[in-house]
Structure formats: structure tokens, C-alpha cells
PDB file of N, CA and C in Angstrom:
ATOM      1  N   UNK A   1     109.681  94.721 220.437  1.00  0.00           N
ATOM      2  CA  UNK A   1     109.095  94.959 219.138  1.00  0.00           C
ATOM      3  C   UNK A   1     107.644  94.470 219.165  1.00  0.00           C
ATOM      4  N   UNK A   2     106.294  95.880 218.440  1.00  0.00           N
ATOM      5  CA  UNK A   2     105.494  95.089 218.522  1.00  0.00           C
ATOM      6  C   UNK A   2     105.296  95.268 217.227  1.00  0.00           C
ATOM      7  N   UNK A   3     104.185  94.087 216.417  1.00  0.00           N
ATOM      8  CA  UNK A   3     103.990  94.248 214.844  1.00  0.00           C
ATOM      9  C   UNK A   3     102.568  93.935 215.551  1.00  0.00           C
ATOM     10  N   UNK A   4     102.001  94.728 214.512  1.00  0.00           N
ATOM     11  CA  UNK A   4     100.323  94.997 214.382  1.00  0.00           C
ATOM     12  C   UNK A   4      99.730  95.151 213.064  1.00  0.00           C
ATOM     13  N   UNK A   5      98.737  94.673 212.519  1.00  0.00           N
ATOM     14  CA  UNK A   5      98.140  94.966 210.994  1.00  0.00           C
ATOM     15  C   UNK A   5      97.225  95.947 211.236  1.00  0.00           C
ATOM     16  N   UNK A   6      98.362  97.037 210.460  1.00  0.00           N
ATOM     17  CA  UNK A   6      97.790  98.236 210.409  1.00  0.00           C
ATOM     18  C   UNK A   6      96.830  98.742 209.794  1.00  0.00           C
ATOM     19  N   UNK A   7      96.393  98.055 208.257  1.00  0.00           N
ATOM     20  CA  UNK A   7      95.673  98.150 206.931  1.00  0.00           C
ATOM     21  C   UNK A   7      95.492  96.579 206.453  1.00  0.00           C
ATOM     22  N   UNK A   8      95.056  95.948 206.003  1.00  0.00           N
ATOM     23  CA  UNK A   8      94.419  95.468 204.477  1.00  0.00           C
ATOM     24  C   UNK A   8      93.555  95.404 203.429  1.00  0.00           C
ATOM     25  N   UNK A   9      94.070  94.874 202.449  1.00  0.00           N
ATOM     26  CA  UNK A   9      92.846  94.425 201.449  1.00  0.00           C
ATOM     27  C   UNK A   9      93.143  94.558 200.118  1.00  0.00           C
ATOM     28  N   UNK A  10      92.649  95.533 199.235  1.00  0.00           N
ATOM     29  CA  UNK A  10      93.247  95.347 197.739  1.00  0.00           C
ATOM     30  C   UNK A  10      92.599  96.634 197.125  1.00  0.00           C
ATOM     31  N   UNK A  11      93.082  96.926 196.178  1.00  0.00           N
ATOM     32  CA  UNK A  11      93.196  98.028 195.176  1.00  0.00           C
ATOM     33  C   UNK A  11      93.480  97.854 193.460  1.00  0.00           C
ATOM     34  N   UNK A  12      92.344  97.472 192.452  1.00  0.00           N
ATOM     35  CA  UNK A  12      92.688  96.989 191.600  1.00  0.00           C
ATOM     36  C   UNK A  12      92.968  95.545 191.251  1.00  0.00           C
ATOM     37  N   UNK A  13      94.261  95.288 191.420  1.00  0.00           N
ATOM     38  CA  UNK A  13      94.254  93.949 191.209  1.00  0.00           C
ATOM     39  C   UNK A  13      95.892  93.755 192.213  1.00  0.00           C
ATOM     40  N   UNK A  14      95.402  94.096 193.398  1.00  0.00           N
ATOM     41  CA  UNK A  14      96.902  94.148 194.194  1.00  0.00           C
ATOM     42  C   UNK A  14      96.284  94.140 195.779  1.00  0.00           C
ATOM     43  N   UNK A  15      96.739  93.183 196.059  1.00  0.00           N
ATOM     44  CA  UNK A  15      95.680  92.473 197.141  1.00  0.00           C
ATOM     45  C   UNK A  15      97.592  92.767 198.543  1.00  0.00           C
ATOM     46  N   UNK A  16      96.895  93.267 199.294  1.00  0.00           N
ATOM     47  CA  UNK A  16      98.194  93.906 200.232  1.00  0.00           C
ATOM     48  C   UNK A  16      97.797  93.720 201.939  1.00  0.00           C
ATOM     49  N   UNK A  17      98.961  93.990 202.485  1.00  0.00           N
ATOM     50  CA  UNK A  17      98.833  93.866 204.244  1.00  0.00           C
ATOM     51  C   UNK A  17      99.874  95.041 204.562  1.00  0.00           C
ATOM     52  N   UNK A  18      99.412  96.022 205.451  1.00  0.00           N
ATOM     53  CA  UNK A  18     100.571  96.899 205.778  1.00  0.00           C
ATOM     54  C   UNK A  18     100.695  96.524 207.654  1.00  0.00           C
ATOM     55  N   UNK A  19     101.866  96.341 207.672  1.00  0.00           N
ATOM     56  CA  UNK A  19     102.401  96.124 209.171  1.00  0.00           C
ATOM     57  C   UNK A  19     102.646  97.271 209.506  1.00  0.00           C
ATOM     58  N   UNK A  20     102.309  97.318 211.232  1.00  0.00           N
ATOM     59  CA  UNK A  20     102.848  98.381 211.532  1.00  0.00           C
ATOM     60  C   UNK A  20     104.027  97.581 212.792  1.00  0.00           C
ATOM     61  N   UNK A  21     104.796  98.420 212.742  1.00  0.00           N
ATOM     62  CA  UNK A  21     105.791  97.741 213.668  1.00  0.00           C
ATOM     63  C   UNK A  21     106.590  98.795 214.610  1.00  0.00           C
ATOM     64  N   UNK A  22     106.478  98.894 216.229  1.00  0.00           N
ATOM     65  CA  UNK A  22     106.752  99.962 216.891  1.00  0.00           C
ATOM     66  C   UNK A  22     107.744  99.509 217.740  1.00  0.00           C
ATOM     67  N   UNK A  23     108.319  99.876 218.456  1.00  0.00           N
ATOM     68  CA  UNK A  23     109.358  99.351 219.692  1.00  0.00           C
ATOM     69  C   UNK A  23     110.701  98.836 219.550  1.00  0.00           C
ATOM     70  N   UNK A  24     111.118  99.633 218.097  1.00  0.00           N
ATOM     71  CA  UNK A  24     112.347  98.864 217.362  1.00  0.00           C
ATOM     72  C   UNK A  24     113.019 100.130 217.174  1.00  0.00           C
ATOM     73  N   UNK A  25     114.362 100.018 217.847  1.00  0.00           N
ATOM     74  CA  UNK A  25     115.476 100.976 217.900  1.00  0.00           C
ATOM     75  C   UNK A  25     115.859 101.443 216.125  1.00  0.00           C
ATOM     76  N   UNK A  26     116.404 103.043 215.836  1.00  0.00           N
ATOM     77  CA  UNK A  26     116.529 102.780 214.522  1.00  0.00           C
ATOM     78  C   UNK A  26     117.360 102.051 214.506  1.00  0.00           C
ATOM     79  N   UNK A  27     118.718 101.520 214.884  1.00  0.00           N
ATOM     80  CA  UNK A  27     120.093 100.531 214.525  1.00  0.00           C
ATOM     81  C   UNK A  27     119.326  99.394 213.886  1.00  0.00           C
ATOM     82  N   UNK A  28     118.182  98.939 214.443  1.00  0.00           N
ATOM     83  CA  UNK A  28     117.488  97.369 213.946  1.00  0.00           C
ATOM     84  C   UNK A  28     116.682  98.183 212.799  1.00  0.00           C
ATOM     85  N   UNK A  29     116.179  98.903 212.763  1.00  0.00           N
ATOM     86  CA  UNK A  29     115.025  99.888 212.048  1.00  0.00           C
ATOM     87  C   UNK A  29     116.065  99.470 210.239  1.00  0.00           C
ATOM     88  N   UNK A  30     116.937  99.941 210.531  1.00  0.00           N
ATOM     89  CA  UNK A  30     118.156 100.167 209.452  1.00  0.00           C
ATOM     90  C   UNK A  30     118.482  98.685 209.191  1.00  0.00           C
ATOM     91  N   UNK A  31     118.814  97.748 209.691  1.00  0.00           N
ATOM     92  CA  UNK A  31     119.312  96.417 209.211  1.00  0.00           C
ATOM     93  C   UNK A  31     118.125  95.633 208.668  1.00  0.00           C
ATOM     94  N   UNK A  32     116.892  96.135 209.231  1.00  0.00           N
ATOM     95  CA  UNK A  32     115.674  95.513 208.678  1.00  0.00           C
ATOM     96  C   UNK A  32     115.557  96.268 207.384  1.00  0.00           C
ATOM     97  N   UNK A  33     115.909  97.505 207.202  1.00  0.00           N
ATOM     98  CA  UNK A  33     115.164  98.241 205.604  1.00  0.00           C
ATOM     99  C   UNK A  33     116.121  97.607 204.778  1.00  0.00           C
ATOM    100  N   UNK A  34     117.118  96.996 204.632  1.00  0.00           N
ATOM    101  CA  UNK A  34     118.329  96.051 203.910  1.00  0.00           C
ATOM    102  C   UNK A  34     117.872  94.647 203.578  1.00  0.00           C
ATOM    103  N   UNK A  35     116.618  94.389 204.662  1.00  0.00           N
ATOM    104  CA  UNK A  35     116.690  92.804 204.111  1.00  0.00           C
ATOM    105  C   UNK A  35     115.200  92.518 203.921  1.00  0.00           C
ATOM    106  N   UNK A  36     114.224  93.270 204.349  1.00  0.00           N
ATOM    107  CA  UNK A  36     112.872  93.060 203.804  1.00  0.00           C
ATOM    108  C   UNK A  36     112.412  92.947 203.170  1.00  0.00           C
ATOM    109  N   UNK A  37     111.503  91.792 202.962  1.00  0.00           N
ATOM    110  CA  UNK A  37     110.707  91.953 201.359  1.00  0.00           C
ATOM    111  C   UNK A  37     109.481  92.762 201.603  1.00  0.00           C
ATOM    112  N   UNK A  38     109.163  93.833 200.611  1.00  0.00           N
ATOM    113  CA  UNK A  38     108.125  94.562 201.126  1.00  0.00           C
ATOM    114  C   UNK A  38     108.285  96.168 200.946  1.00  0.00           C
ATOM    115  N   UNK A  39     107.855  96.883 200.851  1.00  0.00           N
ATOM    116  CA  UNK A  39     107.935  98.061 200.633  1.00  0.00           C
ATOM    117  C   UNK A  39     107.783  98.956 202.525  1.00  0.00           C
ATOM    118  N   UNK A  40     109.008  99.780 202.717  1.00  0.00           N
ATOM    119  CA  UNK A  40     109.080 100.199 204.158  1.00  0.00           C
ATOM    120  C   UNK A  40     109.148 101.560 204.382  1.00  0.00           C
ATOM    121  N   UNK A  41     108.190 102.328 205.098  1.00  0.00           N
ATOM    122  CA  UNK A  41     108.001 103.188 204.962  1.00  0.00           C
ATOM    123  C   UNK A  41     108.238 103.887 206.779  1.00  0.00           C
ATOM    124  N   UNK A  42     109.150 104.823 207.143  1.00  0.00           N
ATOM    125  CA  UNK A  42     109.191 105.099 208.246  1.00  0.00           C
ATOM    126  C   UNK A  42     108.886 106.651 208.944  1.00  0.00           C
ATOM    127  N   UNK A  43     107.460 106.508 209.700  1.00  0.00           N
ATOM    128  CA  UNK A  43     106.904 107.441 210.228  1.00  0.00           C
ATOM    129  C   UNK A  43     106.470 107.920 211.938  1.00  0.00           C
ATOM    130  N   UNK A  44     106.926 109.226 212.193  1.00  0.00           N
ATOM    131  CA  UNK A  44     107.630 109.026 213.567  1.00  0.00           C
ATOM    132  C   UNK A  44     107.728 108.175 214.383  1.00  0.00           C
ATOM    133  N   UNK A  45     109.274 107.502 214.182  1.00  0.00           N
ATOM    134  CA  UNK A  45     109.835 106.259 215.010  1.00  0.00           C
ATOM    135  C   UNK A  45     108.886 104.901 214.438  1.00  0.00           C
ATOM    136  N   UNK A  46     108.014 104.912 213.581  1.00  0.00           N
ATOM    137  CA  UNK A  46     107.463 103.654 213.594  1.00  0.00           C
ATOM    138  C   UNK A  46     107.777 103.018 212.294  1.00  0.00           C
ATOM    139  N   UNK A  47     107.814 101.570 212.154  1.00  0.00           N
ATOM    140  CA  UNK A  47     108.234 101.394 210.523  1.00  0.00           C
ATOM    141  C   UNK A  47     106.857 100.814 210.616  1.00  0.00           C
ATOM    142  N   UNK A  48     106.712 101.050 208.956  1.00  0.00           N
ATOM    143  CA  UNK A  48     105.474 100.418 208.446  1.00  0.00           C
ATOM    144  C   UNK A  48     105.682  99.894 206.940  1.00  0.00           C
ATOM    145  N   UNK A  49     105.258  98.136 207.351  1.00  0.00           N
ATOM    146  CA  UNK A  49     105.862  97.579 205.864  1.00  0.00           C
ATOM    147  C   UNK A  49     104.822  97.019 205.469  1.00  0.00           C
ATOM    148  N   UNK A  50     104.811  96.991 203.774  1.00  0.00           N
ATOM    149  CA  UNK A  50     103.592  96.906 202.751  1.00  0.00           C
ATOM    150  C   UNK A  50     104.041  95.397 202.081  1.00  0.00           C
ATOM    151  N   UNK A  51     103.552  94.642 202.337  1.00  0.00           N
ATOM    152  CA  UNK A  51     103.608  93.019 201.574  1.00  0.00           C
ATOM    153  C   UNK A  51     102.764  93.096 200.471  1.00  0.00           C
ATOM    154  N   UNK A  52     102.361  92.692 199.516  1.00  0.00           N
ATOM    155  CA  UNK A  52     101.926  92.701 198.731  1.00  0.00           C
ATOM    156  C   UNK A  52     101.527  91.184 197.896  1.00  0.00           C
ATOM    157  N   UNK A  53     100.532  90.966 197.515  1.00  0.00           N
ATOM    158  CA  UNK A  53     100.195  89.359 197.425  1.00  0.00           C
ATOM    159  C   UNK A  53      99.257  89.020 195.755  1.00  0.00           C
ATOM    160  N   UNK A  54      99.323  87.899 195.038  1.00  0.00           N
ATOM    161  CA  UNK A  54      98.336  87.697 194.512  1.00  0.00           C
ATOM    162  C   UNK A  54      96.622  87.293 195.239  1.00  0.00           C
ATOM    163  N   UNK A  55      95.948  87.254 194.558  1.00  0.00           N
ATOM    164  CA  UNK A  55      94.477  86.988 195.043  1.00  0.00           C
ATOM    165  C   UNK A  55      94.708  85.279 195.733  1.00  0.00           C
ATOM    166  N   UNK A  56      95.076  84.916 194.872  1.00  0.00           N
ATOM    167  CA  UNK A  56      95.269  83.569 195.452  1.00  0.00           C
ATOM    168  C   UNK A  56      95.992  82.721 196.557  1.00  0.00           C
ATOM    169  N   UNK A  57      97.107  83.686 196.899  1.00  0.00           N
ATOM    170  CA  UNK A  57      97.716  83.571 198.142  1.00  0.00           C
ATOM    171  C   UNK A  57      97.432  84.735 199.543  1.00  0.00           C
ATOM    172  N   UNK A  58      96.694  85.887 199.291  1.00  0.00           N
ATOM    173  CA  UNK A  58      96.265  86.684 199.919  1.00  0.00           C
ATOM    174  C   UNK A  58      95.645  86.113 201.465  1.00  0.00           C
ATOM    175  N   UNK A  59      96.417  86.228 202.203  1.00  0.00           N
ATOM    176  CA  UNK A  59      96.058  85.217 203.404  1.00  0.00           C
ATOM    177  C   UNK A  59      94.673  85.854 204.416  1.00  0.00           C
ATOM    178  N   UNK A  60      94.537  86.984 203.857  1.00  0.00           N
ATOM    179  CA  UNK A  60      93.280  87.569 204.289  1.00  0.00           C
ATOM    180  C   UNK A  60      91.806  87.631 203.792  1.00  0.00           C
ATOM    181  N   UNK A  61      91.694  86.861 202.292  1.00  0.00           N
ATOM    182  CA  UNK A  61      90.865  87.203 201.474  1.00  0.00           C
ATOM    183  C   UNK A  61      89.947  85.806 201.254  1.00  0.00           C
ATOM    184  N   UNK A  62      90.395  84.497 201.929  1.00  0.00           N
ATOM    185  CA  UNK A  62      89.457  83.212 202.112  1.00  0.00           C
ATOM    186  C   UNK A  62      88.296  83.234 203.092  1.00  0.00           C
ATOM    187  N   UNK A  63      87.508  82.490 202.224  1.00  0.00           N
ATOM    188  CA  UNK A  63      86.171  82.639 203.433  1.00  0.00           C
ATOM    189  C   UNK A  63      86.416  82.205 205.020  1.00  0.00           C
ATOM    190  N   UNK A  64      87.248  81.519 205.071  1.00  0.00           N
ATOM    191  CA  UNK A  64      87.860  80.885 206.474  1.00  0.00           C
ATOM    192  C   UNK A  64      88.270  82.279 207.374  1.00  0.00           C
ATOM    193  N   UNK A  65      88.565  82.825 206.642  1.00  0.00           N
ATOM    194  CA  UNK A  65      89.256  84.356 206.954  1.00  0.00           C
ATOM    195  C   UNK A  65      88.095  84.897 207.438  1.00  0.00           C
ATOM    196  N   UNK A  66      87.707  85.143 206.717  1.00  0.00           N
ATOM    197  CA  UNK A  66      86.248  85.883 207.099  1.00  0.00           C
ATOM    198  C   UNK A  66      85.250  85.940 207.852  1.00  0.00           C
ATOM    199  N   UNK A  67      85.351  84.498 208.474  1.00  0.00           N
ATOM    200  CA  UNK A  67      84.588  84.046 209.326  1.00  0.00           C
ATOM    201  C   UNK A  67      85.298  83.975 210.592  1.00  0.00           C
ATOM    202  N   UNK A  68      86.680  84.246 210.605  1.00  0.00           N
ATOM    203  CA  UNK A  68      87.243  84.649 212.012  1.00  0.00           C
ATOM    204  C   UNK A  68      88.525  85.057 212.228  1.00  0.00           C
ATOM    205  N   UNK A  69      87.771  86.698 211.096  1.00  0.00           N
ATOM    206  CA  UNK A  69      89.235  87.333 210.774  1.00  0.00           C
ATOM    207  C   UNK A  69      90.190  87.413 211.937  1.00  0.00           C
ATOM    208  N   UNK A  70      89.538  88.210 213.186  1.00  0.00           N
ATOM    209  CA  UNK A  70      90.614  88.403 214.662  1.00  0.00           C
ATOM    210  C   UNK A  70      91.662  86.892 214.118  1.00  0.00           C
ATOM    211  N   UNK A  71      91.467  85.726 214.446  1.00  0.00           N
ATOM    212  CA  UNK A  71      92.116  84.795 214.235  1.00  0.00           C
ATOM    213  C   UNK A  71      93.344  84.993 213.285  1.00  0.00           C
ATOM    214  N   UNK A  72      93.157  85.150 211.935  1.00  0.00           N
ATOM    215  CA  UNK A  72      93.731  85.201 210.892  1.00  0.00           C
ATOM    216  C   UNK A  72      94.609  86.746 211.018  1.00  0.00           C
ATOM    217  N   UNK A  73      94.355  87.609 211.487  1.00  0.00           N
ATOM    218  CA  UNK A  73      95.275  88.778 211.803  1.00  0.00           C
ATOM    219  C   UNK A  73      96.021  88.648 212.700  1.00  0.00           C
ATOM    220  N   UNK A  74      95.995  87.863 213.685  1.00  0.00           N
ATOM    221  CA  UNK A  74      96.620  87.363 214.857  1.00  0.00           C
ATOM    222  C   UNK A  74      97.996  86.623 214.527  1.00  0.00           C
ATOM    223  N   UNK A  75      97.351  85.535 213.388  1.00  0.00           N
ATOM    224  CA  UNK A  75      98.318  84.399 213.017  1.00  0.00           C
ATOM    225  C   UNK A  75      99.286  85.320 211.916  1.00  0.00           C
ATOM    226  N   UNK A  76      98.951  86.237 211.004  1.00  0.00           N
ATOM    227  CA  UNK A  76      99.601  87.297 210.147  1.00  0.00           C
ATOM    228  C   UNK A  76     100.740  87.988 211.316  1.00  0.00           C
ATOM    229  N   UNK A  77     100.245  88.497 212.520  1.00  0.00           N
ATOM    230  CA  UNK A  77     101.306  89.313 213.003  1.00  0.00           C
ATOM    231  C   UNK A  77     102.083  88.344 213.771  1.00  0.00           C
ATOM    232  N   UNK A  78     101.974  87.581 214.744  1.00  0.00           N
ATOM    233  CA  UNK A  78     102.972  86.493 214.782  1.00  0.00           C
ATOM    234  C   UNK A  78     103.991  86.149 213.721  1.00  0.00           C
ATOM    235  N   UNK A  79     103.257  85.758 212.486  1.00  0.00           N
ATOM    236  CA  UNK A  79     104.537  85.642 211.496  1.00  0.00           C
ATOM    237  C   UNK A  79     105.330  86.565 211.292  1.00  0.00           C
ATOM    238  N   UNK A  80     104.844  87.239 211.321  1.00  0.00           N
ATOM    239  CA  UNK A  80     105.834  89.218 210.581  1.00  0.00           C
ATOM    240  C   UNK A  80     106.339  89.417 211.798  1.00  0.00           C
ATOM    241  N   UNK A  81     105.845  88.517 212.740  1.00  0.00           N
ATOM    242  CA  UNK A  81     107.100  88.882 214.436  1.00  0.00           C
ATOM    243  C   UNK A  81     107.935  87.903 213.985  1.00  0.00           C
ATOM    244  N   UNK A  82     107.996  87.097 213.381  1.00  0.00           N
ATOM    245  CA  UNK A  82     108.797  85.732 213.846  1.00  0.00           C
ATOM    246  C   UNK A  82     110.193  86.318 212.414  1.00  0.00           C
ATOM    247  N   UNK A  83     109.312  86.323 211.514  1.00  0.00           N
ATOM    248  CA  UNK A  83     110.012  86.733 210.203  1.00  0.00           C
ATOM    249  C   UNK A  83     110.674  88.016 210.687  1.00  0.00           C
ATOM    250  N   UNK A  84     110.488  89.023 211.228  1.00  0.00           N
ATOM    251  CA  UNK A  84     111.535  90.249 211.322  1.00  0.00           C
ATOM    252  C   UNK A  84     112.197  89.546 212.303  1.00  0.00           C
ATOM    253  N   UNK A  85     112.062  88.952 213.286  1.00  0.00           N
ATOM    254  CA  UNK A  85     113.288  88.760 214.685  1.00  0.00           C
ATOM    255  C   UNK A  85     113.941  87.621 213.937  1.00  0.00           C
ATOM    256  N   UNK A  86     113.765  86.682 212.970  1.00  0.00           N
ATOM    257  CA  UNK A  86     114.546  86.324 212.425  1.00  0.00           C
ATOM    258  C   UNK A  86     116.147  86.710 211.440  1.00  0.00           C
ATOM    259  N   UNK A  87     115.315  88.261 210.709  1.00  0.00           N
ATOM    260  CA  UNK A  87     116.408  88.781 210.161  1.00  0.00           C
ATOM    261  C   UNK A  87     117.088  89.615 210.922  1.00  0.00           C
ATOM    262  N   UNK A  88     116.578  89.783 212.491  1.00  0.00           N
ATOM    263  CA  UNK A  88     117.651  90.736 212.949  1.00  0.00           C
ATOM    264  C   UNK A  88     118.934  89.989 213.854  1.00  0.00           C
ATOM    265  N   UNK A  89     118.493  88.590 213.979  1.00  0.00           N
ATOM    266  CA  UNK A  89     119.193  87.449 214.596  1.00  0.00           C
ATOM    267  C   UNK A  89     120.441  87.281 213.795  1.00  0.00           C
ATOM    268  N   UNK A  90     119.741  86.952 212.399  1.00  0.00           N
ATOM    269  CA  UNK A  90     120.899  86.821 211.255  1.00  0.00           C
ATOM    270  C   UNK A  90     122.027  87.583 210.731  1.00  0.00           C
ATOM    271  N   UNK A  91     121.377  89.113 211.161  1.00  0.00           N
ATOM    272  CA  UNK A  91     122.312  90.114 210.768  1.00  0.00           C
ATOM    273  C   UNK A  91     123.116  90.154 212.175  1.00  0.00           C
ATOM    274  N   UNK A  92     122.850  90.224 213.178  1.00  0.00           N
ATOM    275  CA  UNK A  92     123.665  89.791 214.498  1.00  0.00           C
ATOM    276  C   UNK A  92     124.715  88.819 214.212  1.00  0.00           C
ATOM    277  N   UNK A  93     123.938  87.601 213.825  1.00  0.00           N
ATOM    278  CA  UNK A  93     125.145  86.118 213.676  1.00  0.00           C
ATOM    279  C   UNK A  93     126.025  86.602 212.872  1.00  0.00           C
ATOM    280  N   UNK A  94     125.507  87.497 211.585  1.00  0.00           N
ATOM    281  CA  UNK A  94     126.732  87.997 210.377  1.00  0.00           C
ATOM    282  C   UNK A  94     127.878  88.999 211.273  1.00  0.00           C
ATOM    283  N   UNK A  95     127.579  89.420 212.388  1.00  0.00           N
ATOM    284  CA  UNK A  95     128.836  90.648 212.675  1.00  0.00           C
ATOM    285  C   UNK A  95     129.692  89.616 213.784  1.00  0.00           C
ATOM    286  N   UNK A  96     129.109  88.767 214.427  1.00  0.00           N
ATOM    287  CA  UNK A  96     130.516  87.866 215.076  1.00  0.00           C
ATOM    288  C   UNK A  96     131.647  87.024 214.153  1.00  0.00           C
TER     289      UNK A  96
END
């Protein structure tokens, strides 16, 4: 599985991150659209999920950010790796 930030930024007053996430069989594709928070959208073979944030927690939108975004997109897709292989672990542990 790889997760990559496909999009960000904001629209109005809706400050967002869209993942893109490739290398994931549909069987996991399917146990992940059940437990995600996020809006999931799936386009040939790839899922792509929409987080959605206030201004104030928007982990992309601090000047720290800004000054070394690569960094801060890096540390975003690590999490959204760690956070999906988490729920597909869990839904595993649930079928033994």
C-alpha cells in the first residue's frame, strides 16, 4: 500500500487533504470503505480519501508548514499509512 497527498487546501470555509492510496487489493479496498473517517471515492483501482478539517487543526495551513511543506506532507502520509494499516489489522483480528 502506497498513500500519497494527492490535493490540499480549502474551499470556503472547509479546509481538506485528499489521499491518494494505490496498491490495495479491493477485499482491503472494501473493509477500509466500512471504517474510514472521510469521504472515499474509488477510481480505477485507486481509493482516494477526503479528510476534512477546521482552520485550526488543518495540519497543512501553519506557518511551520509552509516553510517546509515536503516535511509536513511526508509526516501527513505516514499517518494515513499508519491509520489505514491499522484498520485493516483490526478487521483481520475481528475474523479470528
Amino acid at each position: 500500500m502506497k498513500v500519497e497527498i494527492f490535493d490540499y487546501g480549502s474551499d470556503s470555509n472547509d479546509y481538506y487533504i485528499i489521499y491518494k492510496v494505490t496498491g490495495i487489493d479491493p477485499e482491503d479496498q472494501e473493509k477500509l470503505r466500512g471504517n474510514v473517517e472521510g469521504d472515499i471515492e474509488l477510481k480505477n483501482g485507486d481509493m482516494f480519501i477526503t479528510t476534512h478539517f477546521e482552520e485550526k487543526y488543518f495540519p497543512l495551513g501553519s506557518a511551520d508548514a509552509q516553510l517546509r511543506i515536503e516535511d509536513f506532507i511526508a509526516r501527513e502520509e505516514i499517518e494515513m499509512t499508519v491509520y489505514l494499516t491499522s484498520l485493516l489489522e483490526d478487521e483481520d483480528l475481528d475474523i479470528i
